[in-house]
Protein backbone atom coordinates (compact mmCIF):
# COMPACT_ATOMS: atom_id res chain seq x y z
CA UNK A 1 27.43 33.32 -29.93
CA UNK A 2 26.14 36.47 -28.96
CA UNK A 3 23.61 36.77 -31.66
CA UNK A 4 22.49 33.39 -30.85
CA UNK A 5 21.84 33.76 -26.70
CA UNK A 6 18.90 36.33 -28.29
CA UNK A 7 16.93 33.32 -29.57
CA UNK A 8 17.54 31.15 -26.04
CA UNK A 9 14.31 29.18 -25.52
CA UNK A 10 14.29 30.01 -21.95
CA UNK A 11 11.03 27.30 -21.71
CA UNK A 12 14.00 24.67 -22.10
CA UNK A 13 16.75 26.88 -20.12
CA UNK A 14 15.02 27.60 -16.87
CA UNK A 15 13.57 24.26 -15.93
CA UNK A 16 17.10 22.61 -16.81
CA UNK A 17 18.64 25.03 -14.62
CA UNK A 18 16.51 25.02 -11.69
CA UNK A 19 15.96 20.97 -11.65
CA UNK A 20 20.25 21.40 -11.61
CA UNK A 21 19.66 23.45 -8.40
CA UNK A 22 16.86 21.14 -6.59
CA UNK A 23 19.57 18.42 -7.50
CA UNK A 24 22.78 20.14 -5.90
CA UNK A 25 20.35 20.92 -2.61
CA UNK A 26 19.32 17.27 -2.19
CA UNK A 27 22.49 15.59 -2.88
CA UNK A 28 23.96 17.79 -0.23
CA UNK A 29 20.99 16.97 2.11
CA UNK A 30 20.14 13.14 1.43
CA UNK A 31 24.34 12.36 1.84
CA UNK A 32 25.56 14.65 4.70
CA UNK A 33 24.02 12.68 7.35
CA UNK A 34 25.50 9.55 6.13
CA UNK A 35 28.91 11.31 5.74
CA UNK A 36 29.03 12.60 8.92
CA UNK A 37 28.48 9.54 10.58
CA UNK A 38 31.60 8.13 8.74
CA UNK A 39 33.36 10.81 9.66
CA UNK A 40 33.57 12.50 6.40
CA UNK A 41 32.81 16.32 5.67
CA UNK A 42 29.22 16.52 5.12
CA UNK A 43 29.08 18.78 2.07
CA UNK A 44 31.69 16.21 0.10
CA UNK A 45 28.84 15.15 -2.26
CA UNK A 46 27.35 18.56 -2.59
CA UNK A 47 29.87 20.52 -3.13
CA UNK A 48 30.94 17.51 -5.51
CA UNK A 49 27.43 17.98 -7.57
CA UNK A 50 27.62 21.61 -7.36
CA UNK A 51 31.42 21.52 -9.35
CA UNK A 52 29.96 18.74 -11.48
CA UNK A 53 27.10 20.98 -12.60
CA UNK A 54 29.33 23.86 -13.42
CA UNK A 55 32.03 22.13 -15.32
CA UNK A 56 28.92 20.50 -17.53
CA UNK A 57 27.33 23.44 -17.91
CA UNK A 58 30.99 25.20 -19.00
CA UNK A 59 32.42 22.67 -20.98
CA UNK A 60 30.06 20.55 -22.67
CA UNK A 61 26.65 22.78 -22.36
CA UNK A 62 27.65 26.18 -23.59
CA UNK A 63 29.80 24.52 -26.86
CA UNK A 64 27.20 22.51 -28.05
CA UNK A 65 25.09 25.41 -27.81
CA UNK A 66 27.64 27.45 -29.58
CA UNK A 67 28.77 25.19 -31.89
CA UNK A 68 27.75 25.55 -35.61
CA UNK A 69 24.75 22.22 -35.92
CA UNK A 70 26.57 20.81 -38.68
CA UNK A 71 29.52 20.47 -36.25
CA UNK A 72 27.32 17.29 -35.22
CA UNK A 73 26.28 16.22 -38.77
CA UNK A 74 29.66 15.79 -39.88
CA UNK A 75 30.60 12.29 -40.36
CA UNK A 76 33.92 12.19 -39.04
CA UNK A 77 32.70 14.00 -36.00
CA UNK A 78 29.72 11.42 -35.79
CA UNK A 79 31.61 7.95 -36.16
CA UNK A 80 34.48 9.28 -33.78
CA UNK A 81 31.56 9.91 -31.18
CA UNK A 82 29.86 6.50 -31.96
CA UNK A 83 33.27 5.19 -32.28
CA UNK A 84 34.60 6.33 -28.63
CA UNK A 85 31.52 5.01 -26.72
CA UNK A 86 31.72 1.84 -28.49
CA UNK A 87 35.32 1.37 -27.09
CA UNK A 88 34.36 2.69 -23.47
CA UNK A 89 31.63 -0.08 -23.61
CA UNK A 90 34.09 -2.76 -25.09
CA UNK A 91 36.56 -1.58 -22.13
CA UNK A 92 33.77 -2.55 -19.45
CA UNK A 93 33.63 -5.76 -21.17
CA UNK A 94 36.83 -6.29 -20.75
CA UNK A 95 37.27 -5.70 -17.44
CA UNK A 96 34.24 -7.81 -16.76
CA UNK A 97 36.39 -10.81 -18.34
CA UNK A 98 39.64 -9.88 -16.22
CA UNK A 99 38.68 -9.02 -13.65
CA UNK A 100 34.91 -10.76 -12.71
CA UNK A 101 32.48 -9.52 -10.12
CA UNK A 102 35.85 -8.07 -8.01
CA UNK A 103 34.97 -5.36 -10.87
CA UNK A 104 31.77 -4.84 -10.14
CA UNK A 105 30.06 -1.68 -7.92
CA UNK A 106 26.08 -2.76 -6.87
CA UNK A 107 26.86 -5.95 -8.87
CA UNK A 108 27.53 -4.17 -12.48
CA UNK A 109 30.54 -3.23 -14.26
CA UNK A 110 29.54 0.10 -15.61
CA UNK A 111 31.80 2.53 -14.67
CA UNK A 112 35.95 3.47 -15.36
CA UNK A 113 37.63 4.90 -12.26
CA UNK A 114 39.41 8.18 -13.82
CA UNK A 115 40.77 9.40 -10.25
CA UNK A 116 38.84 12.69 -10.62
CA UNK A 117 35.34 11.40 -11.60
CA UNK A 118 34.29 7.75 -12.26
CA UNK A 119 32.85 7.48 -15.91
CA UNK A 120 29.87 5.76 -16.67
CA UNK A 121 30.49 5.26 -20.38
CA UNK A 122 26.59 3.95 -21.21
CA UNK A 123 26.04 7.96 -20.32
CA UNK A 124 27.84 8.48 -23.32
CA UNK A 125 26.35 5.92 -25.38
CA UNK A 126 23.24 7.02 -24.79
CA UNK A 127 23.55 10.41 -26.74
CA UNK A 128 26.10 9.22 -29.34
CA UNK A 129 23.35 7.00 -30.67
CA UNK A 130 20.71 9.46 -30.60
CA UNK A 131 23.31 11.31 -32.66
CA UNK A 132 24.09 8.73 -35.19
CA UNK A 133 20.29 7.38 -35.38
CA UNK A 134 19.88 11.18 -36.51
CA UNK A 135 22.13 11.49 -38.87
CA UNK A 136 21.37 7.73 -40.42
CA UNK A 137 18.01 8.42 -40.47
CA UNK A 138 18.04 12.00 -41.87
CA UNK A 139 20.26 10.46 -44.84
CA UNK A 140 17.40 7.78 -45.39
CA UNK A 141 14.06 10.34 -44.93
CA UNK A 142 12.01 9.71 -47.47
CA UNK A 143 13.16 5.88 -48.32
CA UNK A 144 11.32 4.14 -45.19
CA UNK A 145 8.73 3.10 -47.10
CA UNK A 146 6.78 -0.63 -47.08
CA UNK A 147 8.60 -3.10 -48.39
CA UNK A 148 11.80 -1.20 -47.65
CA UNK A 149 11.66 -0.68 -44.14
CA UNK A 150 14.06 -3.65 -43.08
CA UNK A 151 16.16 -3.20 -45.91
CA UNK A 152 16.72 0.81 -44.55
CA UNK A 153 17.12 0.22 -41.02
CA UNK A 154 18.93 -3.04 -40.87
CA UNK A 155 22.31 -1.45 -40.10
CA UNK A 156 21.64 1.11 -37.59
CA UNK A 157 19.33 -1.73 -35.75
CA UNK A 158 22.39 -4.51 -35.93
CA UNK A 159 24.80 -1.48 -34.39
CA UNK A 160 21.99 -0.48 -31.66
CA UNK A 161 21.53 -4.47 -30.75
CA UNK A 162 25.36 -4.13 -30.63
CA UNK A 163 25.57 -1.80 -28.32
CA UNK A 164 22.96 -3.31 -26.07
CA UNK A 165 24.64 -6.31 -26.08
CA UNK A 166 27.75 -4.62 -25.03
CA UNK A 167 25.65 -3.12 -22.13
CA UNK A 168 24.02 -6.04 -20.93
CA UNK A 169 27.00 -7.82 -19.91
CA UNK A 170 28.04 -4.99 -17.53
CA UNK A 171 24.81 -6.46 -16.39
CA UNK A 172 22.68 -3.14 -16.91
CA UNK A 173 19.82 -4.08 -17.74
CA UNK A 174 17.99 -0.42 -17.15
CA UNK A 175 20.69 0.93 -19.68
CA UNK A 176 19.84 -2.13 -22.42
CA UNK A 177 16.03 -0.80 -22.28
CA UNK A 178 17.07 2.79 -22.52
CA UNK A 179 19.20 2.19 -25.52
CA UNK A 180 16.27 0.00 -26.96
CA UNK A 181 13.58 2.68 -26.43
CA UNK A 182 16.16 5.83 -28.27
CA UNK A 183 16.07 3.72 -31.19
CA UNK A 184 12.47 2.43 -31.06
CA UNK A 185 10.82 6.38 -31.02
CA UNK A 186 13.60 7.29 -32.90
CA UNK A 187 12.68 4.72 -35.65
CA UNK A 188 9.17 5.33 -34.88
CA UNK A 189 9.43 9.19 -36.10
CA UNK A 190 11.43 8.22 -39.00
CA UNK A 191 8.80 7.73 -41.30
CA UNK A 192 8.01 3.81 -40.16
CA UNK A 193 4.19 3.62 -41.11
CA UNK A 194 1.87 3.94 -37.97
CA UNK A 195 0.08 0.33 -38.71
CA UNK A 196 3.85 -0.80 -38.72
CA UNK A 197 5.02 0.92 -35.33
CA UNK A 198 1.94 -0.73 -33.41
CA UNK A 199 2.75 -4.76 -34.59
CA UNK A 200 6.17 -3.83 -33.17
CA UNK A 201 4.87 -2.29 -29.99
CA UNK A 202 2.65 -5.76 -29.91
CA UNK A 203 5.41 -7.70 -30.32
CA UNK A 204 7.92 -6.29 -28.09
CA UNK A 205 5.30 -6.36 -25.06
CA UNK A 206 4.43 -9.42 -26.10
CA UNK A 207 8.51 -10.50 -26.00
CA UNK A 208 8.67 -8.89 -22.51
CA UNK A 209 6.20 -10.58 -21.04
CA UNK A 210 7.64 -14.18 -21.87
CA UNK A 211 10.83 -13.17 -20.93
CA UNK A 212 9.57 -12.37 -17.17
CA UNK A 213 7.49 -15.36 -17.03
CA UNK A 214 10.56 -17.31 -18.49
CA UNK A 215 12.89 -15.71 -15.77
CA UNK A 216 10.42 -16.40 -12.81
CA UNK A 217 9.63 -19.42 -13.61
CA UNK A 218 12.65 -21.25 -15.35
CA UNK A 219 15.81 -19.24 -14.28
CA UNK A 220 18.21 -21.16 -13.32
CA UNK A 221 19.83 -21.31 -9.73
CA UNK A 222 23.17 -19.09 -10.53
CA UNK A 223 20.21 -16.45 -12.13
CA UNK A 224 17.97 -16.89 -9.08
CA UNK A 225 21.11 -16.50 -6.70
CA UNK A 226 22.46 -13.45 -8.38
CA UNK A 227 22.28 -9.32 -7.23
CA UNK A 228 20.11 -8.43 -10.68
CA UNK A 229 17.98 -11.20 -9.93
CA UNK A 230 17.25 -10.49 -5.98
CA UNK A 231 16.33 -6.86 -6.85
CA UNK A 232 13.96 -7.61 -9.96
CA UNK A 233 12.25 -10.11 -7.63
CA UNK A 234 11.86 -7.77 -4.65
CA UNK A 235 9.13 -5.62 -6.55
CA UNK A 236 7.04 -8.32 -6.39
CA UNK A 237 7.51 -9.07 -2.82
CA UNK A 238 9.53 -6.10 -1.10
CA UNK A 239 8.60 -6.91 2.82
CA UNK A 240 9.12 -10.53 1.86
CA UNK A 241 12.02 -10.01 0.81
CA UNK A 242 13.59 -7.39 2.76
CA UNK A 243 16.93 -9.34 3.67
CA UNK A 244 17.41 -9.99 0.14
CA UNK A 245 16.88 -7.11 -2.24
CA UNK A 246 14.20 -5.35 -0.91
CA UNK A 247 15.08 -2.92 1.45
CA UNK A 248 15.77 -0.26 -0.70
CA UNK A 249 11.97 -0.22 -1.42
CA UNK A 250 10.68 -0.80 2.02
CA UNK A 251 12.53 2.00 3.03
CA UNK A 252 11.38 4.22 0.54
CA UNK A 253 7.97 3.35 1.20
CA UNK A 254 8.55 4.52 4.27
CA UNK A 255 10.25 8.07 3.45
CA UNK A 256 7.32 8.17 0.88
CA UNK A 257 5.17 7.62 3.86
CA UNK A 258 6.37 9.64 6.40
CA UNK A 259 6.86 12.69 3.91
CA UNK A 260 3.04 13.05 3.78
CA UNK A 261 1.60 16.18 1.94
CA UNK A 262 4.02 18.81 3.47
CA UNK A 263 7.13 16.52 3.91
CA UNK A 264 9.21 16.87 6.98
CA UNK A 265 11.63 19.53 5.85
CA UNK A 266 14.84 19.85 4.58
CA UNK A 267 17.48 17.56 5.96
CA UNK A 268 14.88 15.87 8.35
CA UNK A 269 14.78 12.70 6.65
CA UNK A 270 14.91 9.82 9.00
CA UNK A 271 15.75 7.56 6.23
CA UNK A 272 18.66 8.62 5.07
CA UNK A 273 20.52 7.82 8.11
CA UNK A 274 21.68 4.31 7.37
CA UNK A 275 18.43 3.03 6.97
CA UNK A 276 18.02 3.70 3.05
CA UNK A 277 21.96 2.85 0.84
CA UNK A 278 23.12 5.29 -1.33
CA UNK A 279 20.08 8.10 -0.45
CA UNK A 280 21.97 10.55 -2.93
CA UNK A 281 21.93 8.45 -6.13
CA UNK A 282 18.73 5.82 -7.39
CA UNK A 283 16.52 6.92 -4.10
CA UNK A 284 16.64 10.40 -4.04
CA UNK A 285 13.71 11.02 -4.96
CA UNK A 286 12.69 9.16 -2.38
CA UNK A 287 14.66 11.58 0.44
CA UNK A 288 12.98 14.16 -1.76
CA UNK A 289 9.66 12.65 -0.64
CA UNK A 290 9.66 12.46 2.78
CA UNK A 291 11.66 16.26 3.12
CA UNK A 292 9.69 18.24 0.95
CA UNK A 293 6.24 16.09 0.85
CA UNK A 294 3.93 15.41 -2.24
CA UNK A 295 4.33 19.37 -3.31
CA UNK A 296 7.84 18.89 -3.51
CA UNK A 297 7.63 16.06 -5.70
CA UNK A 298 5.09 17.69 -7.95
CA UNK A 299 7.07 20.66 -8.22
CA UNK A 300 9.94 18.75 -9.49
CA UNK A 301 8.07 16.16 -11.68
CA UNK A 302 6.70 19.36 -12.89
CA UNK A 303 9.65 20.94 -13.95
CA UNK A 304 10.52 18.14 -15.60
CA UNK A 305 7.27 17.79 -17.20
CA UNK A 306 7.86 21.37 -18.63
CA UNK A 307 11.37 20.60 -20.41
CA UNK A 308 9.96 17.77 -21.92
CA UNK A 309 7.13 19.43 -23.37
CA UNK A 310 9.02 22.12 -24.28
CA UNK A 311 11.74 20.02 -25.63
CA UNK A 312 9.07 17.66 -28.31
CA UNK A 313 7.68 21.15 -29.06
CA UNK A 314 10.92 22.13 -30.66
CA UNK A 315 11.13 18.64 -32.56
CA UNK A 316 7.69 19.24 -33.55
CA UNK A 317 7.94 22.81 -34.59
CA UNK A 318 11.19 21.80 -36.36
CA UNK A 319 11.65 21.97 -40.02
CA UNK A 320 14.31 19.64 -40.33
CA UNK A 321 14.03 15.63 -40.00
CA UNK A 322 17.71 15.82 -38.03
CA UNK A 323 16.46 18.51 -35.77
CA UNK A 324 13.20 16.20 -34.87
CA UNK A 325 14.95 13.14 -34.44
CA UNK A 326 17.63 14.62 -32.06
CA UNK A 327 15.04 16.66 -29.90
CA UNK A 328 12.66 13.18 -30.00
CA UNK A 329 15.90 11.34 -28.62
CA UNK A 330 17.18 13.82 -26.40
CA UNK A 331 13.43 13.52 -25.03
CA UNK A 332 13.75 9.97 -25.21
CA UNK A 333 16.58 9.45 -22.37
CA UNK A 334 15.48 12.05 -19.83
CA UNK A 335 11.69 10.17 -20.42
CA UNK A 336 12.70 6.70 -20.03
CA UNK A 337 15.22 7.47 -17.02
CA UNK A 338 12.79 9.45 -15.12
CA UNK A 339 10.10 6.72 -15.67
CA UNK A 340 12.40 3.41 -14.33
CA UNK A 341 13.39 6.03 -11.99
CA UNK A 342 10.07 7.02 -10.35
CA UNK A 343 8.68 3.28 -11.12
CA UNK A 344 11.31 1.59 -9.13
CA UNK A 345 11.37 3.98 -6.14
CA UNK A 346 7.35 3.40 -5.94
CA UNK A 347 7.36 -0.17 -6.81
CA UNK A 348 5.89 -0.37 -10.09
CA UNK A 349 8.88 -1.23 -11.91
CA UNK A 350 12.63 -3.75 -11.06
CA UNK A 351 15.16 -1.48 -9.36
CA UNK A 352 17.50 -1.22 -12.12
CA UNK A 353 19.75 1.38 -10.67
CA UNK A 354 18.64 3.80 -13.23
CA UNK A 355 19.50 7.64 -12.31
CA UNK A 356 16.49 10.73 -11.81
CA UNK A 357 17.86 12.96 -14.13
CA UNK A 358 19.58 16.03 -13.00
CA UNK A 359 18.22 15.23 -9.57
CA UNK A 360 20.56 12.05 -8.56
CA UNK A 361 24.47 12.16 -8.01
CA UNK A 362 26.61 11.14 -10.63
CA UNK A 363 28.79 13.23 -12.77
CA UNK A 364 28.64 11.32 -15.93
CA UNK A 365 24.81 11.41 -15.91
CA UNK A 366 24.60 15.31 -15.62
CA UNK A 367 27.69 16.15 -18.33
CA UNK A 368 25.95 14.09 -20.51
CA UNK A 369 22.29 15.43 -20.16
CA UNK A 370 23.42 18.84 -19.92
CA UNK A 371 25.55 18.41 -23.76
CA UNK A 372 21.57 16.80 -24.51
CA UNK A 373 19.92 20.24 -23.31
CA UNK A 374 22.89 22.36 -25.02
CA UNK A 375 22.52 20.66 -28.32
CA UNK A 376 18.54 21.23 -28.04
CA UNK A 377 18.64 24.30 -27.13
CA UNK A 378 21.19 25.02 -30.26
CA UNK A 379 18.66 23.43 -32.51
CA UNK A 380 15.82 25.71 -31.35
CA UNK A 381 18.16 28.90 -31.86
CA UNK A 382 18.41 28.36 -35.21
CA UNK A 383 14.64 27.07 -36.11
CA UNK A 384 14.07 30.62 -34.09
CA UNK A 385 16.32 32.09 -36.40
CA UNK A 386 14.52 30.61 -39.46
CA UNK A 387 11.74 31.46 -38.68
CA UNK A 388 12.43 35.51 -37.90
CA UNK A 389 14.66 35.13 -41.43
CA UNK A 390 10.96 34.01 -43.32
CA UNK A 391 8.90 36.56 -41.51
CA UNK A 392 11.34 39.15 -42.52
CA UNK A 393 11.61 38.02 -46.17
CA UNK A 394 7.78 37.31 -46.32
């Protein structure tokens, strides 16, 4: 372990940790005005993130940075992994079925109330199958060739569109695309010819698009009536709408508005007092607008911008197809959540209730993305270590 912490890619380490701190400071400040007014102790949530962040960065970050790599290329250790998210998924399910919508929080079933934190088991889902697609894929490098493409990926895709079905139901639709786009780059990078890749881009856009003009046009009146349904529609037509699904994104085109350049300063926000639900979790970013302006924003897209680089530089660099595939999938979540994110709290995309990663609330979300960082930053330790072991021999 020791000998390891010497080839730390700090690139990777130091934006993870200080988008971890931005995200402790505005959870406490976007939810201690609305806890105070319920008469709650305004630093619950913060204090809450700050715990969360520790115990992820002790117990799940710093082992699967220790941990030897083929800890996580063992089978066993993969299909109990895949296994155990598949049943936390197939739980939700099943309490949809019992239970109905009484089940539901912000009209999904996606989370199991474990008295100390409440699990959101598509967290977990969502690295378990960038760590199976890596270790399926690795096996078949070399073998996804034309002519045998289906043939090679026909049983990780039936276990992905599996999962996504499983996910759907909750209904979370934001998750569904995540878990769609992990396998797509993942599959992408796998050795899928490029002429290949671009018919399915073509024909997934293509599948998209009918589906919305199906949906506005056709849906039903138990669709049109539903939660999913209000908020995918208030993009379109927020102020419209405002009384039915769209007041989370008038109100953040507000705090976006009133933040200006320079922002208003910490715990200033006017929008966060009742006017804007849940400030601390989808919107934060949002909060984060109107405190700390458009140079607070750019400092934290920024960050994020710099693990992600840094992050696809290691799979790049990396010598190993199971060391590319995982840092390409690990790069694939924080991406696609930051992007629904950012889309929905601007207007450019449906509010799906997707998380800003490491910035929002949620304990699930930041255990699970901080295992992601550990395990990256274990596979660029030891292509750093391969690489001083060549120069020496050489």
């Amino acid at each position: 372990m020791r000998q390891k912490i010497r080839y730390l890619n700090m690139n990777i380490f130091i934006p993870y940790l200080l988008l971890v701190i931005f995200g402790v400071i505005l959870v406490y400040s976007s939810s201690s005005t609305i806890l105070l007014q319920n008469g709650f102790n305004p630093s619950t949530y913060g204090v809450r993130q700050a715990i969360y962040a520790i115990v992820a960065f002790a117990l799940f970050g710093v082992p699967f940075f220790a941990l030897k790599l083929e800890v996580f290329k063992n089978p066993k250790f993969v299909v109990w992994f895949l296994g155990i998210s598949i049943a936390l998924l197939m739980w939700l399910v099943g309490m949809k079925l019992v239970h109905g919508s009484s089940a539901a929080v912000n009209g999904a079933v996606g989370w199991i109330n474990l008295g100390f934190i409440n699990l959101q088991p598509l967290e977990v889902a969502k690295l378990a199958l960038v760590i199976y697609l890596a270790f399926v894929l690795n096996k078949r490098d070399g073998k996804i060739v034309k002519g045998n493409i289906i043939n090679e990926l026909k049983h990780p895709a039936i276990l992905t569109g599996f999962m996504m079905a499983l996910v759907i139901v909750e209904p979370d639709f934001g998750g569904t695309a995540i878990l769609f786009m992990i396998a797509f780059v993942m599959f992408s990078i796998s050795g899928v010819p490029a002429r290949t890749v671009f018919k399915w881009t073509i024909v997934m856009l293509a599948i998209l698009l009918v589906g919305i003009f199906i949906l506005l046009t056709f849906a039903p009146s138990s669709i049109r009536n539903s939660y999913q349904y209000s908020r995918f529609l208030s993009v379109l037509h927020p102020f419209e709408l405002e009384r039915k699904g769209g007041a989370q994104l008038v109100n953040s085109f507000y705090a976006i508005h009133n933040g200006g350049i320079g922002g208003v300063g910490l715990g200033n926000s006017m929008q966060k007092r009742g006017y804007l639900p849940e400030p601390y979790t989808d919107f934060i970013l949002s909060i984060a607008a109107e405190e700390l302006g458009f140079i607070g924003i750019l400092i934290i897209l920024g960050l994020m911008f710099w693990l992600l680089w840094n992050i696809m530089e290691v799979g790049i660099k990396a010598q190993s197809q199971y060391n590319s595939l995982v840092c390409f999938g690990v790069t694939t979540i924080i991406f696609t959540e930051a992007l629904f994110n950012i889309g929905a709290v601007v207007g450019l995309l449906p509010i799906t209730g997707v998380t800003l990663p490491f910035i929002s609330y949620g304990g699930s979300s930041l255990i699970v993305l901080t295992a992601c960082i550990g395990l990256v930053l274990n596979i660029s330790a030891n292509e750093k270590a391969r690489e001083e072991k060549e120069y020496s021999v050489a």
